[in-house]
C-alpha atoms as a PDB file:
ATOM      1  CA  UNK A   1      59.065   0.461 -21.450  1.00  0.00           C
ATOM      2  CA  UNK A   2      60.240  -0.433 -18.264  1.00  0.00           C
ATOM      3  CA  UNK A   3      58.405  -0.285 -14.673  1.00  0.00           C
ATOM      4  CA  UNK A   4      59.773   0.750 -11.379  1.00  0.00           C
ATOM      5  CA  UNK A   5      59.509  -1.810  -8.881  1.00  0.00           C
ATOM      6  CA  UNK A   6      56.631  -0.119  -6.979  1.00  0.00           C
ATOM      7  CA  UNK A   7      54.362   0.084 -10.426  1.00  0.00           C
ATOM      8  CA  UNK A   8      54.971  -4.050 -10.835  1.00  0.00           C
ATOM      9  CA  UNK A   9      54.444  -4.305  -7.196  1.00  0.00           C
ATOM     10  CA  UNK A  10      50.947  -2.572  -7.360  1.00  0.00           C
ATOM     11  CA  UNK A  11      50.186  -4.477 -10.178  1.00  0.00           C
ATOM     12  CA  UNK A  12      50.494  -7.666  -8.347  1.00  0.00           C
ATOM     13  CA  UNK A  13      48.515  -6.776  -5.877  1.00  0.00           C
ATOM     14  CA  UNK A  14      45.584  -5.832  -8.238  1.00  0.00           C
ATOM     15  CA  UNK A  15      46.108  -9.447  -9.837  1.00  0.00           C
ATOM     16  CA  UNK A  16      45.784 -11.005  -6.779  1.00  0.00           C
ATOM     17  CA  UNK A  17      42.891  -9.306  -5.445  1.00  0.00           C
ATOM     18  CA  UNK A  18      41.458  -9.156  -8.906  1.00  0.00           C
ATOM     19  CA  UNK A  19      41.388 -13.322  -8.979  1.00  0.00           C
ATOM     20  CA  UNK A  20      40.061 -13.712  -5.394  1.00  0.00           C
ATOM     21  CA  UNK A  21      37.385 -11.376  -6.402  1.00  0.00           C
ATOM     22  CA  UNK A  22      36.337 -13.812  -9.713  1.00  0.00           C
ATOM     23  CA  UNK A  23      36.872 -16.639  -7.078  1.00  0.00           C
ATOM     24  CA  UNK A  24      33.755 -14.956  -4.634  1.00  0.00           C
ATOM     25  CA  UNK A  25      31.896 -14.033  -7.864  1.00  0.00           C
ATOM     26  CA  UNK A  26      32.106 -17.748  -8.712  1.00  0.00           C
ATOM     27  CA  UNK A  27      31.271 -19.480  -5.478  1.00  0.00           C
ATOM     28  CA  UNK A  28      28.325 -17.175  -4.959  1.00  0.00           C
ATOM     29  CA  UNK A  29      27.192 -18.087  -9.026  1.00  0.00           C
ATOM     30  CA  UNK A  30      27.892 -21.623  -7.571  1.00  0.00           C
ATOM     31  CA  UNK A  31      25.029 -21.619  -4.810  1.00  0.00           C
ATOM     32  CA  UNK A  32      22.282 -20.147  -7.304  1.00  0.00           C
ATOM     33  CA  UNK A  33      21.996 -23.722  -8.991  1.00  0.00           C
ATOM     34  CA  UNK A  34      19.841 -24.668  -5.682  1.00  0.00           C
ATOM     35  CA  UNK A  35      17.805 -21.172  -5.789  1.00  0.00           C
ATOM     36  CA  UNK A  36      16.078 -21.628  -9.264  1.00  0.00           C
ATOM     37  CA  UNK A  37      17.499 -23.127 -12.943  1.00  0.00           C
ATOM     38  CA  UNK A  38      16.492 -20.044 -15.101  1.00  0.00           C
ATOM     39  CA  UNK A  39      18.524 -17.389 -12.747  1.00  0.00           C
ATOM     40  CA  UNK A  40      21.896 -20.194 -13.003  1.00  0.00           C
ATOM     41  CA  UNK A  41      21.758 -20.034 -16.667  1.00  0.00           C
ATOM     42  CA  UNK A  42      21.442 -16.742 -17.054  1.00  0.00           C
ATOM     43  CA  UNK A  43      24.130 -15.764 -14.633  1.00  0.00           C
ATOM     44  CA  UNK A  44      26.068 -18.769 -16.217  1.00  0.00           C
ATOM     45  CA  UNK A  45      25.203 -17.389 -19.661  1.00  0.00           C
ATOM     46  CA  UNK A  46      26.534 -13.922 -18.880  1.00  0.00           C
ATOM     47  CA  UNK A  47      29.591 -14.897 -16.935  1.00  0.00           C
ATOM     48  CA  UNK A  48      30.574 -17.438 -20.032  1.00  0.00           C
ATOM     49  CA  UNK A  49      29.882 -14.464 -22.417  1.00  0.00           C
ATOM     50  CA  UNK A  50      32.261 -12.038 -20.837  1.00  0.00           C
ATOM     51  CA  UNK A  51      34.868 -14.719 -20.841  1.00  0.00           C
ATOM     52  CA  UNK A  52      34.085 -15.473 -24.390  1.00  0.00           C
ATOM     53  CA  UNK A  53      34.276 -12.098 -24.863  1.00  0.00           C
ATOM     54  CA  UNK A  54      37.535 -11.450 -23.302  1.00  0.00           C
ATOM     55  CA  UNK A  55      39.265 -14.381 -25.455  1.00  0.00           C
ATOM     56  CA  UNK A  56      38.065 -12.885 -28.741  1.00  0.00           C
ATOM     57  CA  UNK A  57      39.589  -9.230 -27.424  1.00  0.00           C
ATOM     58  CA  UNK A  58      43.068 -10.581 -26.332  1.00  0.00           C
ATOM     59  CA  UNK A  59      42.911 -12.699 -29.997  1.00  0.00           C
ATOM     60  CA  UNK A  60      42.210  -9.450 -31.981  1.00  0.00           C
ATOM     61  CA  UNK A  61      43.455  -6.648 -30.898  1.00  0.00           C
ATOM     62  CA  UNK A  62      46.871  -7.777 -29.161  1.00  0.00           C
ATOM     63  CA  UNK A  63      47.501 -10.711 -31.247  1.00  0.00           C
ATOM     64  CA  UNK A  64      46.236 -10.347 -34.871  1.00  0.00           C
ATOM     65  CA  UNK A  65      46.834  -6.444 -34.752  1.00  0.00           C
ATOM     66  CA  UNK A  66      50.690  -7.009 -34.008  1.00  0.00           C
ATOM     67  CA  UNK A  67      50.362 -10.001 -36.810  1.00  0.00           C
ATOM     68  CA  UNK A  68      49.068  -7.536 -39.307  1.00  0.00           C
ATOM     69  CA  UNK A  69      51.333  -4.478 -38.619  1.00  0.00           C
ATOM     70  CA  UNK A  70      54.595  -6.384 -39.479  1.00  0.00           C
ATOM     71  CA  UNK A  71      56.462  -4.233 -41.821  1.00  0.00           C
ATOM     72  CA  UNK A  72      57.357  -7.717 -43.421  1.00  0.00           C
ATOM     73  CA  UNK A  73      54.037  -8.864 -44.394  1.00  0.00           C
ATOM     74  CA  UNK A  74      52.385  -5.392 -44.945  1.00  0.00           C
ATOM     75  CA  UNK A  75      54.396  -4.992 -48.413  1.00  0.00           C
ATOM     76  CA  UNK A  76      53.158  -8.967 -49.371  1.00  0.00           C
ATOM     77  CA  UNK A  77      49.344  -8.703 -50.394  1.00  0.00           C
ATOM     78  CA  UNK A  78      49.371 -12.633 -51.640  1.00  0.00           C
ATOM     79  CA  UNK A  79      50.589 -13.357 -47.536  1.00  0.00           C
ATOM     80  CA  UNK A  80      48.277 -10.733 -45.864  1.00  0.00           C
ATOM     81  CA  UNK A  81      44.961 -12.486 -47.795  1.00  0.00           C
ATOM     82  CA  UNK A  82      46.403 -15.688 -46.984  1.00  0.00           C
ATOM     83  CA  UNK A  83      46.659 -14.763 -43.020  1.00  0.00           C
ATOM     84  CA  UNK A  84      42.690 -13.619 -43.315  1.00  0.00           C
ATOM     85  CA  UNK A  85      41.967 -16.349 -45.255  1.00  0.00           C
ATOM     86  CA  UNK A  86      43.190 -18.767 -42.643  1.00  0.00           C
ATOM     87  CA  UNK A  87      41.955 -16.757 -39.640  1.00  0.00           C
ATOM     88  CA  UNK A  88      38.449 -16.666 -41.426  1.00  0.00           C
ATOM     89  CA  UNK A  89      38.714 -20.212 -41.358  1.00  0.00           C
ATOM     90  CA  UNK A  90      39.902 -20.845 -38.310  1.00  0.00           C
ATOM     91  CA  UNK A  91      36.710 -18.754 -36.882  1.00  0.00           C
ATOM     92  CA  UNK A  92      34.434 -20.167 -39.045  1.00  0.00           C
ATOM     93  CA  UNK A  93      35.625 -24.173 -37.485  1.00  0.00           C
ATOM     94  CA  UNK A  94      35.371 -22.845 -33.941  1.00  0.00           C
ATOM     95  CA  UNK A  95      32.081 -21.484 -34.550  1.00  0.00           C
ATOM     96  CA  UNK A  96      30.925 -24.911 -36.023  1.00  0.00           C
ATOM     97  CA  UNK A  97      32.639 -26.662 -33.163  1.00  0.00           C
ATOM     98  CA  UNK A  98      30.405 -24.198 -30.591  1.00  0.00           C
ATOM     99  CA  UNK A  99      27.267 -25.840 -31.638  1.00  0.00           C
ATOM    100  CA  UNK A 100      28.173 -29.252 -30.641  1.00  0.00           C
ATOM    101  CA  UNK A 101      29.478 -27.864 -27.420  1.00  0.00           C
END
């Protein structure tokens, strides 16, 4: 698929103004800390969620999915349980790893 020049322009822009935006979002979380401890870790809490949230999204469903749909691998069972077996793993590590972080 290929996009005119004014389609990747516009795009830019919405990058741009989409990162100064999570810039303001995160100064103004910044200056809460002073205000009161249970409203920073909340807002600190939800902001680390969505991130968290974004990572696993990107992972699955653009990563893995194309992973999965290889013509390749979708005739070789013994491969396809050995790619969940390893991403099952591989989530099951990180998750340990999250409750010494």
């Amino acid at each position: 698929m290929k996009l005119g020049a004014f389609k990747v322009f516009m795009f830019a822009i919405i990058f741009g103004a989409t990162i100064s935006i999570g810039i303001a979002i995160g100064m103004g979380v910044s200056f809460l800390e002073e205000v009161d401890d249970h409203t920073h870790e909340f807002v600190t809490g939800c902001a680390n969620s969505i991130s968290a949230g974004t990572l696993i999204y990107v992972a699955m469903v653009e990563m893995m999915a194309d992973e999965f749909s290889n013509q390749e691998i979708a005739m070789k069972m013994t491969q396809k349980f050995a790619m969940i077996g390893s991403f099952s793993f591989g989530v099951f590590v990180m998750a340990i790893l999250a409750m010494w972080a």
